[in-house]
N, C-alpha and C. Protein backbone atom coordinates (compact mmCIF):
# COMPACT_ATOMS: atom_id res chain seq x y z
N UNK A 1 -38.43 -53.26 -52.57
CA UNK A 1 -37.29 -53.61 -51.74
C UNK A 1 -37.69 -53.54 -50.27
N UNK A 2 -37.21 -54.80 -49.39
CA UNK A 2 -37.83 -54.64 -48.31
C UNK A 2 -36.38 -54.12 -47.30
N UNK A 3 -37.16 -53.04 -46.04
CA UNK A 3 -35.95 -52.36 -45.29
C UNK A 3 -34.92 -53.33 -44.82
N UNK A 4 -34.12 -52.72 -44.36
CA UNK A 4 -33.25 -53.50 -43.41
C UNK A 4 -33.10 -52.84 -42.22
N UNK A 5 -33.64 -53.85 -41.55
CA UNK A 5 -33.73 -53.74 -40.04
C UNK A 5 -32.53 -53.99 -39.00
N UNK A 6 -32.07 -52.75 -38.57
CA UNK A 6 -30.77 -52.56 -37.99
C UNK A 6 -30.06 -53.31 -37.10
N UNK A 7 -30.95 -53.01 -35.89
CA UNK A 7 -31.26 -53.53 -34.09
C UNK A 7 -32.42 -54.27 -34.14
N UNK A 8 -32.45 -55.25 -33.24
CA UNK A 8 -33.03 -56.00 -32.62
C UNK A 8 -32.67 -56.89 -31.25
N UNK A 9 -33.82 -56.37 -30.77
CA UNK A 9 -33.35 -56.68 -29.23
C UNK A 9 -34.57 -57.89 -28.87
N UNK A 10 -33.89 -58.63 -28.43
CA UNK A 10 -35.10 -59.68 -27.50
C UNK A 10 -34.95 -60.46 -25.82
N UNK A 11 -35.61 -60.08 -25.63
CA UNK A 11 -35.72 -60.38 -23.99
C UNK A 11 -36.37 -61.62 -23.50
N UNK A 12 -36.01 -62.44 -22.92
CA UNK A 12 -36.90 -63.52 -22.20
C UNK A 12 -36.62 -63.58 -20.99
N UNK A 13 -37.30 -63.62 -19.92
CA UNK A 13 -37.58 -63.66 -18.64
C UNK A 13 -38.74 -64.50 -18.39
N UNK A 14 -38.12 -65.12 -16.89
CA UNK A 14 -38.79 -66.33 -16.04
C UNK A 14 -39.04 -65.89 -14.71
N UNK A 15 -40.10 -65.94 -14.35
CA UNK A 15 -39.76 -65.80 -12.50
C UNK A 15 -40.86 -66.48 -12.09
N UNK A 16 -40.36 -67.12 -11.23
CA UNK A 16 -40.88 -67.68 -9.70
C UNK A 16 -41.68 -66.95 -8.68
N UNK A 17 -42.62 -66.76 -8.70
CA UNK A 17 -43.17 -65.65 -7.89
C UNK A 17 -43.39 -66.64 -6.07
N UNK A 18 -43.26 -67.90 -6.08
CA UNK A 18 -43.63 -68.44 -4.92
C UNK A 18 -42.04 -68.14 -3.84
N UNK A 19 -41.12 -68.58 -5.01
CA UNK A 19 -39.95 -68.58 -4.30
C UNK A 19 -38.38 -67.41 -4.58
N UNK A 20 -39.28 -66.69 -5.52
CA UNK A 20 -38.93 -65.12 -5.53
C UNK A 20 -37.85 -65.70 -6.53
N UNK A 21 -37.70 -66.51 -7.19
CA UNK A 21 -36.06 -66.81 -7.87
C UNK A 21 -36.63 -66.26 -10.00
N UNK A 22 -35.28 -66.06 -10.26
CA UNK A 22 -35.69 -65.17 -12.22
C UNK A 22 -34.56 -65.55 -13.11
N UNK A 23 -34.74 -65.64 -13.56
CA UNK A 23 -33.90 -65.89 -15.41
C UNK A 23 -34.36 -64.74 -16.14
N UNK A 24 -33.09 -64.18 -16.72
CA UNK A 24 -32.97 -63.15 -17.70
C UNK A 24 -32.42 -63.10 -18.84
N UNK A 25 -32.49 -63.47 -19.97
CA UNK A 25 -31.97 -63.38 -21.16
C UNK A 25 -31.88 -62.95 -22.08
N UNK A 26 -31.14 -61.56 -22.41
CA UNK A 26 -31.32 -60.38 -23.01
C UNK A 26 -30.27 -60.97 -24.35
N UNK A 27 -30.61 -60.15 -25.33
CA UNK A 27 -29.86 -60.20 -26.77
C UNK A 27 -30.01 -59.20 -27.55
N UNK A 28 -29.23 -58.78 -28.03
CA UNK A 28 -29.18 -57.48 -29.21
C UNK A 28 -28.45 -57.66 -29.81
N UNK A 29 -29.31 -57.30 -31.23
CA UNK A 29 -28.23 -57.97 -32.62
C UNK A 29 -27.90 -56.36 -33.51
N UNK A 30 -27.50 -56.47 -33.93
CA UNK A 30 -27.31 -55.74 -35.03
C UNK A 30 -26.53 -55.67 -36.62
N UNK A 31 -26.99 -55.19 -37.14
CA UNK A 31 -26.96 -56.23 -38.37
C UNK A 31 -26.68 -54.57 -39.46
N UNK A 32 -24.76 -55.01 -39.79
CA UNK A 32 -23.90 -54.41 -40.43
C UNK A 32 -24.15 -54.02 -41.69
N UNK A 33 -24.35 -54.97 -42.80
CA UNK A 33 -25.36 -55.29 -43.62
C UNK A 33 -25.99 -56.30 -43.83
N UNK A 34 -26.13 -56.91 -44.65
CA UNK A 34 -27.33 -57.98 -45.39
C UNK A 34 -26.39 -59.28 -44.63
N UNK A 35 -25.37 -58.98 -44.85
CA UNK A 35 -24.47 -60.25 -44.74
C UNK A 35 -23.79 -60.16 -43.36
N UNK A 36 -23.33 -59.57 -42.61
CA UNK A 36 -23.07 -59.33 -41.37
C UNK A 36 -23.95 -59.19 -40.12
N UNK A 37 -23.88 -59.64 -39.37
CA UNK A 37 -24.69 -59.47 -37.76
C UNK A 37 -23.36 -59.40 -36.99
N UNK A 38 -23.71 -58.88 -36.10
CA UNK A 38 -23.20 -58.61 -34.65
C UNK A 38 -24.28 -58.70 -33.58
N UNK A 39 -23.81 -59.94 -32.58
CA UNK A 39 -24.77 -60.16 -31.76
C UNK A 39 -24.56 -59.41 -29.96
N UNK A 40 -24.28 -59.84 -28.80
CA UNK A 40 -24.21 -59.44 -27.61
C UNK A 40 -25.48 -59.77 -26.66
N UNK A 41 -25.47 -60.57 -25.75
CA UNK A 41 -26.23 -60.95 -24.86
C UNK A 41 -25.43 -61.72 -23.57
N UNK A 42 -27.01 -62.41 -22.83
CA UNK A 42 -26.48 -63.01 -21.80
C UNK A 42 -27.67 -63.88 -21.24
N UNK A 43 -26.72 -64.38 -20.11
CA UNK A 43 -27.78 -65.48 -19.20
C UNK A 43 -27.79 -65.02 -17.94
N UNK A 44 -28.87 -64.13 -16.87
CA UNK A 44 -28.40 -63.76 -15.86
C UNK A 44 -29.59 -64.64 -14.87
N UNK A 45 -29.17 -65.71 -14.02
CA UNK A 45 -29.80 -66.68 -13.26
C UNK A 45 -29.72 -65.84 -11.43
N UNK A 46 -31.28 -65.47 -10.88
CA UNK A 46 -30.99 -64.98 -9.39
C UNK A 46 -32.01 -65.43 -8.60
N UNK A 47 -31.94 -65.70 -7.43
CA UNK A 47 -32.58 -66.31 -6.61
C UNK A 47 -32.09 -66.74 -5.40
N UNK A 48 -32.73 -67.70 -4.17
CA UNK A 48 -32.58 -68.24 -3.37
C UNK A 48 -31.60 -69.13 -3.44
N UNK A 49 -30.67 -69.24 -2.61
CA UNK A 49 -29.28 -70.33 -2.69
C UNK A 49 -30.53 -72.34 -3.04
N UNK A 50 -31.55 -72.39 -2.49
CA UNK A 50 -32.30 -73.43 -2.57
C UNK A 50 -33.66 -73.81 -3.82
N UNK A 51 -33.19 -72.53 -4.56
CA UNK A 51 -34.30 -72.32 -5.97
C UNK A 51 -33.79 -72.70 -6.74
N UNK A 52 -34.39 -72.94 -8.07
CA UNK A 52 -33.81 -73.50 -8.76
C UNK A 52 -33.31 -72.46 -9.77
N UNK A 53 -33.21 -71.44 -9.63
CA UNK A 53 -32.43 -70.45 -10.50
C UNK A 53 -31.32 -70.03 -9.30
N UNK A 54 -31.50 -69.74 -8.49
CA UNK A 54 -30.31 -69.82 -7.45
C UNK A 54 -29.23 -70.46 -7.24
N UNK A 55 -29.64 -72.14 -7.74
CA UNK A 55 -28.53 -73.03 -7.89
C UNK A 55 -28.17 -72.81 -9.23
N UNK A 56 -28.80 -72.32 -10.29
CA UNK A 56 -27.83 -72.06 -11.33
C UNK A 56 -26.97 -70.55 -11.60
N UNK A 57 -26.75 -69.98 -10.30
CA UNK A 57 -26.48 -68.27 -10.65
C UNK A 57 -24.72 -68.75 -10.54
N UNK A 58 -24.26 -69.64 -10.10
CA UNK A 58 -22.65 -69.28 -10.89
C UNK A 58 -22.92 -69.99 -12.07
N UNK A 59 -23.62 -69.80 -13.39
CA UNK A 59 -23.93 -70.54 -14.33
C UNK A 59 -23.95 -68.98 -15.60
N UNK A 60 -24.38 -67.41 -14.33
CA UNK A 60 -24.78 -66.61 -15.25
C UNK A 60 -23.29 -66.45 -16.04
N UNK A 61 -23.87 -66.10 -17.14
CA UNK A 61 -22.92 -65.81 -18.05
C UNK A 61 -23.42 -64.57 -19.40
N UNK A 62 -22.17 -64.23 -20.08
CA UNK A 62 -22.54 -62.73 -21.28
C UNK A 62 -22.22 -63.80 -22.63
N UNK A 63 -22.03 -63.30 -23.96
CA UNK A 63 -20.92 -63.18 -24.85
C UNK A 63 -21.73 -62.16 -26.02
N UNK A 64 -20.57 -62.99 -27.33
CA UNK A 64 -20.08 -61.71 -27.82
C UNK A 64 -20.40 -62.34 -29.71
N UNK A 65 -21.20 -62.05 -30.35
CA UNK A 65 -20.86 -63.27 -31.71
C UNK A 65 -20.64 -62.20 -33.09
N UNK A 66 -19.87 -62.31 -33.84
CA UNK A 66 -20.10 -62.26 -35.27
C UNK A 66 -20.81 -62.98 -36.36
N UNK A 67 -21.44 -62.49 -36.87
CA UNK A 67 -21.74 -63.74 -38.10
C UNK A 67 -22.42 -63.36 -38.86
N UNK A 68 -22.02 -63.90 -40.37
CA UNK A 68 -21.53 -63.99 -41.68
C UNK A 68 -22.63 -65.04 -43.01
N UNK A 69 -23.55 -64.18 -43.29
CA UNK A 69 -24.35 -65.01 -44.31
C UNK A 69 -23.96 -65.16 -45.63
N UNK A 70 -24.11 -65.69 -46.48
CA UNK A 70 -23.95 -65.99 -47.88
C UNK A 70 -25.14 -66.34 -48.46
């Protein structure tokens, strides 16, 4: 029988080192049982008003998911 793996977290990040601008995209799941997840993450965009993550920072955003395998 193989475990079941509770949490899981995954991270992706971007940065710009010329023009100092980053993307952050964090997620953590967790997983109720076999058949249930519960997720939670986000999109966090920062930078220079003229970067191109800068022009997307009223873009950052969170949420929130359930979900249900068969």
């Amino acid at each position: 029988m193989k475990p079941l793996l509770t949490l899981d977290l995954d991270i992706a990040f971007v940065v710009n080192f010329e023009r100092t601008n980053w993307f952050l995209r964090p997620k953590l799941t967790y997983a109720l049982t076999d058949s249930w997840k519960l997720s939670a993450g986000g999109e966090i965009y920062r930078g220079q008003d003229d970067s191109q993550f800068g022009f997307l920072e009223s873009n950052t955003t969170a949420y929130a998911e359930a979900r249900w395998s068969f």
